[in-house]
N, C-alpha and C. Protein backbone atom coordinates (compact mmCIF):
# COMPACT_ATOMS: atom_id res chain seq x y z
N UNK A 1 277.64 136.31 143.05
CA UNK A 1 278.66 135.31 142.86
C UNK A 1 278.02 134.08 142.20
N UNK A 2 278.72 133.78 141.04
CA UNK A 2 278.33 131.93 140.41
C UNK A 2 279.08 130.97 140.82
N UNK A 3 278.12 130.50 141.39
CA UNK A 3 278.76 128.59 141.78
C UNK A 3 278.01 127.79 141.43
N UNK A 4 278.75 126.51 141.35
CA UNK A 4 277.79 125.21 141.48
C UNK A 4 276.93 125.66 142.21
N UNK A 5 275.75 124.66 141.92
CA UNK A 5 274.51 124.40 143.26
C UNK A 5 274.81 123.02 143.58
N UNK A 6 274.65 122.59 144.64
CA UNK A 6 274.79 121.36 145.63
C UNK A 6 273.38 121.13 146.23
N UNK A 7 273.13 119.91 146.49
CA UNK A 7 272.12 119.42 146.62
C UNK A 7 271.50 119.93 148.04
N UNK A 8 272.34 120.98 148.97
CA UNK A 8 271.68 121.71 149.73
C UNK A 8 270.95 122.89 149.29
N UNK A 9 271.23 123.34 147.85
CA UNK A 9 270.21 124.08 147.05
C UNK A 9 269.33 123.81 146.66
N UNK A 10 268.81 122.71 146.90
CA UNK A 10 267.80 122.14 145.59
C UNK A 10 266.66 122.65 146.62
N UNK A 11 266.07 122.78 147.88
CA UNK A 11 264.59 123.56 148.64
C UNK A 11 264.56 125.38 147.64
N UNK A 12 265.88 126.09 147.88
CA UNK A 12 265.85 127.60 147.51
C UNK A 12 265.53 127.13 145.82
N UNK A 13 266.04 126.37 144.90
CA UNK A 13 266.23 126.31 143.66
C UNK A 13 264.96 126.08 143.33
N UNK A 14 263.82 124.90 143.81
CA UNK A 14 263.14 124.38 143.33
C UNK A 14 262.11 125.81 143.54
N UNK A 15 261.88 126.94 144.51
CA UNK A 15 261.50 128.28 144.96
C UNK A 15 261.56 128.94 144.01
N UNK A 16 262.73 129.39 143.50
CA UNK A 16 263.37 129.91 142.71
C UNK A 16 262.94 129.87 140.93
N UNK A 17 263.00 128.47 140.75
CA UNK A 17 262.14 128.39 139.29
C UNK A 17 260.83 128.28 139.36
N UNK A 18 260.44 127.71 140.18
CA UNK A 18 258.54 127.29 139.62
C UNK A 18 258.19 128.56 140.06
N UNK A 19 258.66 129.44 140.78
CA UNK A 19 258.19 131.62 140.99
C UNK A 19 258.72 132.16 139.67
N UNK A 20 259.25 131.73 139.13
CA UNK A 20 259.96 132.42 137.50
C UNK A 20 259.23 131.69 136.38
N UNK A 21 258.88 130.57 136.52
CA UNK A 21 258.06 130.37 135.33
C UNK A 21 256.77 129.98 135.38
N UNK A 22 255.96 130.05 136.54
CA UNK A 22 255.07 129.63 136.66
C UNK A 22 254.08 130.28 137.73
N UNK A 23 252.76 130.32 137.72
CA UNK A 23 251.84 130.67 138.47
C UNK A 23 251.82 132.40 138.92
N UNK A 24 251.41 133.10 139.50
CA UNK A 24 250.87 134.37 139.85
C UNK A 24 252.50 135.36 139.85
N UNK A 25 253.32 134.33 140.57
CA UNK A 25 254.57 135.80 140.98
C UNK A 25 255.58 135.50 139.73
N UNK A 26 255.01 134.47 138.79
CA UNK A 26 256.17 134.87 137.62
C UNK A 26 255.90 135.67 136.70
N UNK A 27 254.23 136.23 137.17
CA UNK A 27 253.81 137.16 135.83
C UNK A 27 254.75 138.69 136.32
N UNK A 28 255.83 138.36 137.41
CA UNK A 28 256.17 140.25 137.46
C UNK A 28 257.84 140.52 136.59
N UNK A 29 257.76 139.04 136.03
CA UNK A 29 258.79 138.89 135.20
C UNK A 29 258.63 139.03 133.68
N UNK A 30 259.17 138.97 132.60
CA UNK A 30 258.70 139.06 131.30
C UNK A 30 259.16 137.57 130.77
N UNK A 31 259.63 136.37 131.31
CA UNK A 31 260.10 134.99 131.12
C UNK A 31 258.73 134.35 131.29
N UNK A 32 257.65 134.84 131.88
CA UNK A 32 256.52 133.90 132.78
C UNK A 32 256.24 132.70 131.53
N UNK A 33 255.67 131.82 131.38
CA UNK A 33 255.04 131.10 131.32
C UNK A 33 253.26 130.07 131.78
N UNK A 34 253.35 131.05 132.76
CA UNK A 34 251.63 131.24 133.26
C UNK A 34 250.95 130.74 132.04
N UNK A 35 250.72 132.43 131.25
CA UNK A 35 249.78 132.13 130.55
C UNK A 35 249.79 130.79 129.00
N UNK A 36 250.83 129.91 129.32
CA UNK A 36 250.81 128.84 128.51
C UNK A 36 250.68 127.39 129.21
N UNK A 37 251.13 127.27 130.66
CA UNK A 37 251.10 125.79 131.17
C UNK A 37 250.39 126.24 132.29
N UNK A 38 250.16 125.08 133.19
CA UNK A 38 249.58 125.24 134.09
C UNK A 38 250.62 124.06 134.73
N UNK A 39 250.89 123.80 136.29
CA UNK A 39 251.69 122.93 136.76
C UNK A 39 253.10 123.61 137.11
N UNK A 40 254.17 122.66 137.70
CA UNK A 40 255.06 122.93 138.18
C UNK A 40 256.26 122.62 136.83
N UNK A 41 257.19 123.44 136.91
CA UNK A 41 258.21 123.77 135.99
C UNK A 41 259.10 122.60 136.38
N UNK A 42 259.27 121.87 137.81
CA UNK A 42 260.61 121.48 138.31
C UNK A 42 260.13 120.96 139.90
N UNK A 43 260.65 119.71 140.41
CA UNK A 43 260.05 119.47 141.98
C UNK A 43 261.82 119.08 142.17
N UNK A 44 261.45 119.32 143.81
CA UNK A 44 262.91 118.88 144.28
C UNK A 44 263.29 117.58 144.05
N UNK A 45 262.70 116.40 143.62
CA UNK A 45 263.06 115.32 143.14
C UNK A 45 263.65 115.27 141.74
N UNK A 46 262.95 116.09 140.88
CA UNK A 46 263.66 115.70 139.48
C UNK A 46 265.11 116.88 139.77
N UNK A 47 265.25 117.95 140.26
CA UNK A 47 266.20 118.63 140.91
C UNK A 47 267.48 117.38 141.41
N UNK A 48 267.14 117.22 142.57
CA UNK A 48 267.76 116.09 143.26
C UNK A 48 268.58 114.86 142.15
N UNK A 49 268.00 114.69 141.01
CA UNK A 49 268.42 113.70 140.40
C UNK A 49 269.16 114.15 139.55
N UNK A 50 268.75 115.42 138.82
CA UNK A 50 269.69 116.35 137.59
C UNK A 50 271.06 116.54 138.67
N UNK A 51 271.04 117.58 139.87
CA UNK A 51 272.52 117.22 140.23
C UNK A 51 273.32 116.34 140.70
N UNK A 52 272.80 114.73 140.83
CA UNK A 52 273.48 113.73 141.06
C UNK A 52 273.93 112.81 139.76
N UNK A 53 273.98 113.74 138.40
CA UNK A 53 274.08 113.03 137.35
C UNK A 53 275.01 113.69 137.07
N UNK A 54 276.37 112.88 136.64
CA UNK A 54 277.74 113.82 136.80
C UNK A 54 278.18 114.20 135.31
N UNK A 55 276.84 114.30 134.04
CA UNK A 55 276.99 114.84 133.49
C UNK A 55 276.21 116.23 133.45
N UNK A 56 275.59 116.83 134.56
CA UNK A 56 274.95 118.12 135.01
C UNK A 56 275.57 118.75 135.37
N UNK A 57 275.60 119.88 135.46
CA UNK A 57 275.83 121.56 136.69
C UNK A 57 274.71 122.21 136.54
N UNK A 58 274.27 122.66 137.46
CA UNK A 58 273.52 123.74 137.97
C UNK A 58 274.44 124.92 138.63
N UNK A 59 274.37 126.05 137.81
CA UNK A 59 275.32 127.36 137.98
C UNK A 59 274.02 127.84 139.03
N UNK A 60 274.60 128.57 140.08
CA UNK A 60 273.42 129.39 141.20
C UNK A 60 273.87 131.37 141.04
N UNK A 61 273.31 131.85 141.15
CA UNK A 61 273.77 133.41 141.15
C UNK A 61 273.13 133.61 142.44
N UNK A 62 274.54 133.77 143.44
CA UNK A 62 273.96 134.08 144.88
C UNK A 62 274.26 135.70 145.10
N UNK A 63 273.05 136.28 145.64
CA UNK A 63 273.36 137.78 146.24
C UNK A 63 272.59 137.64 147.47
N UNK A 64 274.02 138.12 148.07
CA UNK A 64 273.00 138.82 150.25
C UNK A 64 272.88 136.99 150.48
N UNK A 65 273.55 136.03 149.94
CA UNK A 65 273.06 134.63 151.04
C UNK A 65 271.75 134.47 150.38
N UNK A 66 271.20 135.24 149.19
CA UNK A 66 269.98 134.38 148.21
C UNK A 66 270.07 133.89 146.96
N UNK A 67 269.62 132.51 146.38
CA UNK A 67 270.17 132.98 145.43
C UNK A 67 269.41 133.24 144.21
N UNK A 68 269.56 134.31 143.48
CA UNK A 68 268.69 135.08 142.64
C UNK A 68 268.56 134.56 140.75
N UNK A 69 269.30 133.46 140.60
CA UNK A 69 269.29 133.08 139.36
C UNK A 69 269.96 131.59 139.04
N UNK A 70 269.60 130.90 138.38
CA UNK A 70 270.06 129.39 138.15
C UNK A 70 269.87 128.92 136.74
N UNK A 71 270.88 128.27 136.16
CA UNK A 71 270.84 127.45 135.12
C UNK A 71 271.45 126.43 135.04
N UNK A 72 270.56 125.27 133.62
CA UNK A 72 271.44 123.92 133.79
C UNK A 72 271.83 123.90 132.94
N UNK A 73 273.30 123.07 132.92
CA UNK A 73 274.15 122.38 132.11
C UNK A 73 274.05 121.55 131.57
N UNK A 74 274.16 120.45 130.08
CA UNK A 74 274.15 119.18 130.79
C UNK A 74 275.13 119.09 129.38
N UNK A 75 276.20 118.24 129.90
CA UNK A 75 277.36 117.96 128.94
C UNK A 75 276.48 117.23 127.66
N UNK A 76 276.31 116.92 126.70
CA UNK A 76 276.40 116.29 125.39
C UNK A 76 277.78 115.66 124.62
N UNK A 77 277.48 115.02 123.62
CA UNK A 77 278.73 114.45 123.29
C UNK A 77 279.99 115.82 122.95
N UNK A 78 279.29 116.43 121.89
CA UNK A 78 279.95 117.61 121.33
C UNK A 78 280.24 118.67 122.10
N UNK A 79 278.63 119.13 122.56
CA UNK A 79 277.64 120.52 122.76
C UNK A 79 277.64 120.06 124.48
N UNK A 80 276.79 121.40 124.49
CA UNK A 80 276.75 121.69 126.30
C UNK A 80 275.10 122.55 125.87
N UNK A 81 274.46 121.65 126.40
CA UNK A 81 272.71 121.49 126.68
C UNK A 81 272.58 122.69 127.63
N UNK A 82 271.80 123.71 127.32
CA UNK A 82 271.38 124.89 128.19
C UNK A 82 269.90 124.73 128.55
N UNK A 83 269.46 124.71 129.90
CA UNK A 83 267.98 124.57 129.94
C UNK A 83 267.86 125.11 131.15
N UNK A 84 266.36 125.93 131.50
CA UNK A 84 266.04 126.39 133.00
C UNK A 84 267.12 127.48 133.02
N UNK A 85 267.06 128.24 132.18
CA UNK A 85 267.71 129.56 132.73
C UNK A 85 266.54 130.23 133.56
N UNK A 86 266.98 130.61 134.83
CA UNK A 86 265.61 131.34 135.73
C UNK A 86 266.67 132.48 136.06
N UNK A 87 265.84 133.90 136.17
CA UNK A 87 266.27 134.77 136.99
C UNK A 87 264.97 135.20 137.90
N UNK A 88 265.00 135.26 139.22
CA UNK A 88 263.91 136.37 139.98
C UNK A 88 262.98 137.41 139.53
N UNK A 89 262.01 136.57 139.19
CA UNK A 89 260.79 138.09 138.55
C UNK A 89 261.18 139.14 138.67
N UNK A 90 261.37 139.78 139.76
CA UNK A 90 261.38 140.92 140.50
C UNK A 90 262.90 141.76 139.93
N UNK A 91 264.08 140.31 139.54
CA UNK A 91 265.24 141.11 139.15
C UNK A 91 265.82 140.94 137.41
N UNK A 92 264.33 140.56 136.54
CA UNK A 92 264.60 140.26 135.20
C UNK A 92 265.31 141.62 134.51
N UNK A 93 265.80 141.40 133.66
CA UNK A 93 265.97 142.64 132.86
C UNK A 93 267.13 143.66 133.57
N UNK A 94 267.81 142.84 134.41
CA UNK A 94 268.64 143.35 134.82
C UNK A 94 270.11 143.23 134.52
N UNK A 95 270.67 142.13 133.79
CA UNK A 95 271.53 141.92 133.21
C UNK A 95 272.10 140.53 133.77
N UNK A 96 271.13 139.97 134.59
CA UNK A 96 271.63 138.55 135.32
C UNK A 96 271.95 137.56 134.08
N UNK A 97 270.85 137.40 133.66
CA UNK A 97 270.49 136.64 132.39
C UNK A 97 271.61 136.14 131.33
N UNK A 98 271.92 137.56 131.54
CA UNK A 98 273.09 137.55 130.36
C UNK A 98 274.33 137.42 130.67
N UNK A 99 274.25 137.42 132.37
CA UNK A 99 275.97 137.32 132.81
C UNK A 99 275.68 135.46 132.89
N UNK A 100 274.24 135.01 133.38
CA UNK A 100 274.28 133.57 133.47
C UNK A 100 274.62 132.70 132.25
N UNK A 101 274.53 133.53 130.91
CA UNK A 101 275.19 133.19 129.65
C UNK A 101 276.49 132.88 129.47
N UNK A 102 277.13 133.82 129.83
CA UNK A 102 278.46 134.22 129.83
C UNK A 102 279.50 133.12 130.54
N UNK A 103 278.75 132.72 131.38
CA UNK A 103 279.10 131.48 132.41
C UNK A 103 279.21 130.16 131.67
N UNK A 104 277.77 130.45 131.35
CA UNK A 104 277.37 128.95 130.81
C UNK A 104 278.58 128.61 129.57
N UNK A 105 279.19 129.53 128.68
CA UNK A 105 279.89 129.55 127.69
C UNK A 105 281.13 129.26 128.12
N UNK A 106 281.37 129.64 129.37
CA UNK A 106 282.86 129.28 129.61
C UNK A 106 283.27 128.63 130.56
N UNK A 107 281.85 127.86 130.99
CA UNK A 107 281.57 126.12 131.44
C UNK A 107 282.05 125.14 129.93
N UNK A 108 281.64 125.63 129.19
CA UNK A 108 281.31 124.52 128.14
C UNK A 108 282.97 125.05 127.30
N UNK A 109 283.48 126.12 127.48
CA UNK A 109 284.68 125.93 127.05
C UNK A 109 286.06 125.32 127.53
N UNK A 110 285.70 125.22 128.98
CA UNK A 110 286.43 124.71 130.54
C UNK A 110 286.32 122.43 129.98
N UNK A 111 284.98 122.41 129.59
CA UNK A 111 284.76 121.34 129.01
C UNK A 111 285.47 120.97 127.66
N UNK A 112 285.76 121.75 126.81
CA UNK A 112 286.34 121.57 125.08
C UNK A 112 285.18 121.85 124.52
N UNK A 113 284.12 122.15 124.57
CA UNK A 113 282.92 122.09 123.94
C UNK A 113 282.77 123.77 123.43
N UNK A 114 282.70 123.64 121.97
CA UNK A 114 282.57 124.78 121.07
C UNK A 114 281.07 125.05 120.71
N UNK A 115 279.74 124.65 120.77
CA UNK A 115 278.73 125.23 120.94
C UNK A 115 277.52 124.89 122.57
N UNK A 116 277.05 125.35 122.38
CA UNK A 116 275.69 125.67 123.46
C UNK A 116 274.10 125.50 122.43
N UNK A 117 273.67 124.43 122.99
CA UNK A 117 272.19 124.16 122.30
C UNK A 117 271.77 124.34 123.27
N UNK A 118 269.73 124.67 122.82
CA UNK A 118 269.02 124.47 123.78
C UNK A 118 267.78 124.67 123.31
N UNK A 119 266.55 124.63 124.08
CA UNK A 119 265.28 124.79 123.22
C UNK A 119 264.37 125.58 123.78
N UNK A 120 263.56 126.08 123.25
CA UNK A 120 263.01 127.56 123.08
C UNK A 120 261.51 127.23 123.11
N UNK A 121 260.10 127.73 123.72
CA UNK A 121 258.76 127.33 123.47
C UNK A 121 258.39 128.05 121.93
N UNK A 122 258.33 127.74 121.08
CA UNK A 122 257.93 128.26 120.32
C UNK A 122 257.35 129.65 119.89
N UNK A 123 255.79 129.64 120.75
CA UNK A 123 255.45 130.87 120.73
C UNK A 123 256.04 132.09 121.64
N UNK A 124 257.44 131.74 122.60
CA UNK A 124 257.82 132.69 123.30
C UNK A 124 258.45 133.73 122.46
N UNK A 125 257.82 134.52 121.88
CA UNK A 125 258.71 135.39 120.67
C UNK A 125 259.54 136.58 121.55
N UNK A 126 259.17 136.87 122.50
CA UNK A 126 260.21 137.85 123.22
C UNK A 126 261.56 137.18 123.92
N UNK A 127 261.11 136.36 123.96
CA UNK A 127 262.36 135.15 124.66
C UNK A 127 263.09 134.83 123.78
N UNK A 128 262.93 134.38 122.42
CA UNK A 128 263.52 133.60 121.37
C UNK A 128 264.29 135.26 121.10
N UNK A 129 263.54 136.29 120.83
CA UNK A 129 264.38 137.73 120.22
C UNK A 129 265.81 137.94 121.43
N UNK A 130 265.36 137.37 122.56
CA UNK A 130 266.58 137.86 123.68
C UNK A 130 267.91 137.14 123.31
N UNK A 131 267.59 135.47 122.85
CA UNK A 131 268.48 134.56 122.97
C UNK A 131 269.06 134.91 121.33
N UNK A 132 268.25 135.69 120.22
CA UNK A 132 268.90 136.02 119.30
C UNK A 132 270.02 137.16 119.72
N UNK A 133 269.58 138.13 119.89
CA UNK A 133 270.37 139.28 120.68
C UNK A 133 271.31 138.65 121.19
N UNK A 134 271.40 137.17 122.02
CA UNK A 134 272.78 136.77 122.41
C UNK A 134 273.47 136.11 121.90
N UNK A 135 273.55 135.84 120.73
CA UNK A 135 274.15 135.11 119.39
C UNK A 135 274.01 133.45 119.68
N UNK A 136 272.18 133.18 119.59
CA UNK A 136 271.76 131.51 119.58
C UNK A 136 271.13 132.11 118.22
N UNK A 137 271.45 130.80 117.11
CA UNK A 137 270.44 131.10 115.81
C UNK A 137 269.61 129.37 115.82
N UNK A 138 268.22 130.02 115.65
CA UNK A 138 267.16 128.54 114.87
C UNK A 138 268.19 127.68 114.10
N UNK A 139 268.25 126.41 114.48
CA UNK A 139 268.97 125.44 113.72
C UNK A 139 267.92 125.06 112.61
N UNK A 140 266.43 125.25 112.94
CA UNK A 140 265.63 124.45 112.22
C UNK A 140 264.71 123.54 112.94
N UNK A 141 265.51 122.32 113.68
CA UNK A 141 264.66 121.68 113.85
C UNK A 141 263.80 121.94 115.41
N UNK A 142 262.95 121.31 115.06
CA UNK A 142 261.73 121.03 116.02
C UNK A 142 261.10 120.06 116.77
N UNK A 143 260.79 119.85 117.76
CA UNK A 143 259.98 118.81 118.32
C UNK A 143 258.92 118.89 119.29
N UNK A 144 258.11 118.05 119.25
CA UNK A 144 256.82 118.21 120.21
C UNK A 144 256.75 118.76 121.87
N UNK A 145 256.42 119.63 121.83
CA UNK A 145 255.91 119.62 123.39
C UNK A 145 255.37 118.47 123.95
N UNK A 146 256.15 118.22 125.10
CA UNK A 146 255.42 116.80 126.04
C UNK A 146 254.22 117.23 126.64
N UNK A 147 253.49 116.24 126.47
CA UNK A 147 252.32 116.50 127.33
C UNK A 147 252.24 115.48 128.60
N UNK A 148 252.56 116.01 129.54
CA UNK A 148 252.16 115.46 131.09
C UNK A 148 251.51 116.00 132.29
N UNK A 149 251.47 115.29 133.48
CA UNK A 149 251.10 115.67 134.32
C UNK A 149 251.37 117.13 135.09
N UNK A 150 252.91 117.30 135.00
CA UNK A 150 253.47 118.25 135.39
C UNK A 150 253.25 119.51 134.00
N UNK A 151 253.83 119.42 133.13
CA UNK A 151 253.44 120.04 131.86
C UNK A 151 252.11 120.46 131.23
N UNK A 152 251.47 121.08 132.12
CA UNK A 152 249.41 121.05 131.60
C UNK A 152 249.27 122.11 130.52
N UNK A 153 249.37 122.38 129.36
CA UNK A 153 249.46 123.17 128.10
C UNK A 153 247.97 123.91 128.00
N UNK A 154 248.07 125.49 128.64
CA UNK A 154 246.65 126.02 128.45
C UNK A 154 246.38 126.98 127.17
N UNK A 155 247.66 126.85 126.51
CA UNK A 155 247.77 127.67 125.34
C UNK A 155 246.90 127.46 124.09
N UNK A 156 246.25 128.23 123.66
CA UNK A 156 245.08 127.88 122.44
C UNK A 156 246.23 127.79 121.31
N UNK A 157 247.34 128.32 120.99
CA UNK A 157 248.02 127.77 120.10
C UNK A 157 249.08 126.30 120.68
N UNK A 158 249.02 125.59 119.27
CA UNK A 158 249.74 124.64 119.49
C UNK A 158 251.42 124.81 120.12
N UNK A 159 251.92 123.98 121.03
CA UNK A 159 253.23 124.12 121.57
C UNK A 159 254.19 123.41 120.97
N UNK A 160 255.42 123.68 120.43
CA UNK A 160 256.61 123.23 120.04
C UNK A 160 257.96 123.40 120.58
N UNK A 161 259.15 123.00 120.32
CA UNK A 161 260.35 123.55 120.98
C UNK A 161 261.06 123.90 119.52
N UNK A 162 261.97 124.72 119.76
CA UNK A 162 262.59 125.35 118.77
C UNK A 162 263.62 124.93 118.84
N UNK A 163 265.03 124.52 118.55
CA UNK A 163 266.22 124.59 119.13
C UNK A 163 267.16 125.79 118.31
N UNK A 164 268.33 126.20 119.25
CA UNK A 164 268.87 126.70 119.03
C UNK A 164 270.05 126.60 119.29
N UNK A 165 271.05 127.69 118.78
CA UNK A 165 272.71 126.67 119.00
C UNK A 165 273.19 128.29 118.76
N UNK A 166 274.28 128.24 119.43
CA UNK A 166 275.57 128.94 119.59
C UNK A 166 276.75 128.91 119.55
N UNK A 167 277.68 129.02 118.60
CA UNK A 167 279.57 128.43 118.44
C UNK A 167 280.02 129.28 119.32
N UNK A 168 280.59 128.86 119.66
CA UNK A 168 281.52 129.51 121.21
C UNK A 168 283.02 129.22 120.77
């Protein structure tokens, strides 16, 4: 089932992504990010603040009372901002992914909003081929990977974001 997440999600959520993109149990996924950052993807504070900003949603995919997949929203003037799509290592490749798409599209049509942007790591070339497969095309432009505390970049190639967009 997709619902909002509420700020009694944000302990399972914050679980939920930094195990999907980060450190030892996201390598049983094909999304990992391991082998490019080092650090946390997301803490329950910056969590905490994305859903008290009432231009956010956080969609949750709950199964059995867990919940197994999450993405954010975030309204734009036009567009509807897609970021932190996570599904469960353990349940990638299962078709979550793509139903959490499906959502996200008809969030942003529930809104008036006729495309979906969002941005892509550059070198994720199996990731970028998935989000082609789901009709997002390279707009072109580009911008720097942040470098911070949380963000530790162990990648010998340089990091960029890609964006991408979808008419809905």
């Amino acid at each position: 089932m997709i619902t909002k997440a509420t700020l009694a999600d944000i302990p399972a959520l914050n679980l939920l992504i930094n195990s999907a993109y980060r450190g030892e149990s996201s390598k049983k996924g094909w999304t990992t990010e391991a082998d490019l950052l080092e650090g946390k993807r997301t803490t329950e504070e910056e969590l905490t603040q994305t859903i008290q900003d009432p231009k956010n949603t956080i969609l949750k995919f709950t199964e059995n009372g867990k919940i197994i997949s999450s993405v954010l929203l975030v309204e734009k003037e036009h567009q509807l901002y897609l970021g932190m799509l996570t599904v469960s290592p353990e349940l990638q490749n299962s078709g979550i992914g793509r139903k959490m798409l499906t959502e996200a599209e008809n969030h942003a049509k529930s809104l008036g909003l006729n495309s979906i942007i969002m941005t892509v790591i550059s070198v994720r070339e199996q990731l970028i081929a998935w989000y082609k497969r789901n009709g997002y095309e390279d707009t072109g432009e580009r911008e720097a990977f942040p470098q911070s505390e949380i963000h530790v970049n162990i990648s010998e190639k340089p990091l960029e974001f890609i964006y991408f967009e979808k008419k809905i």
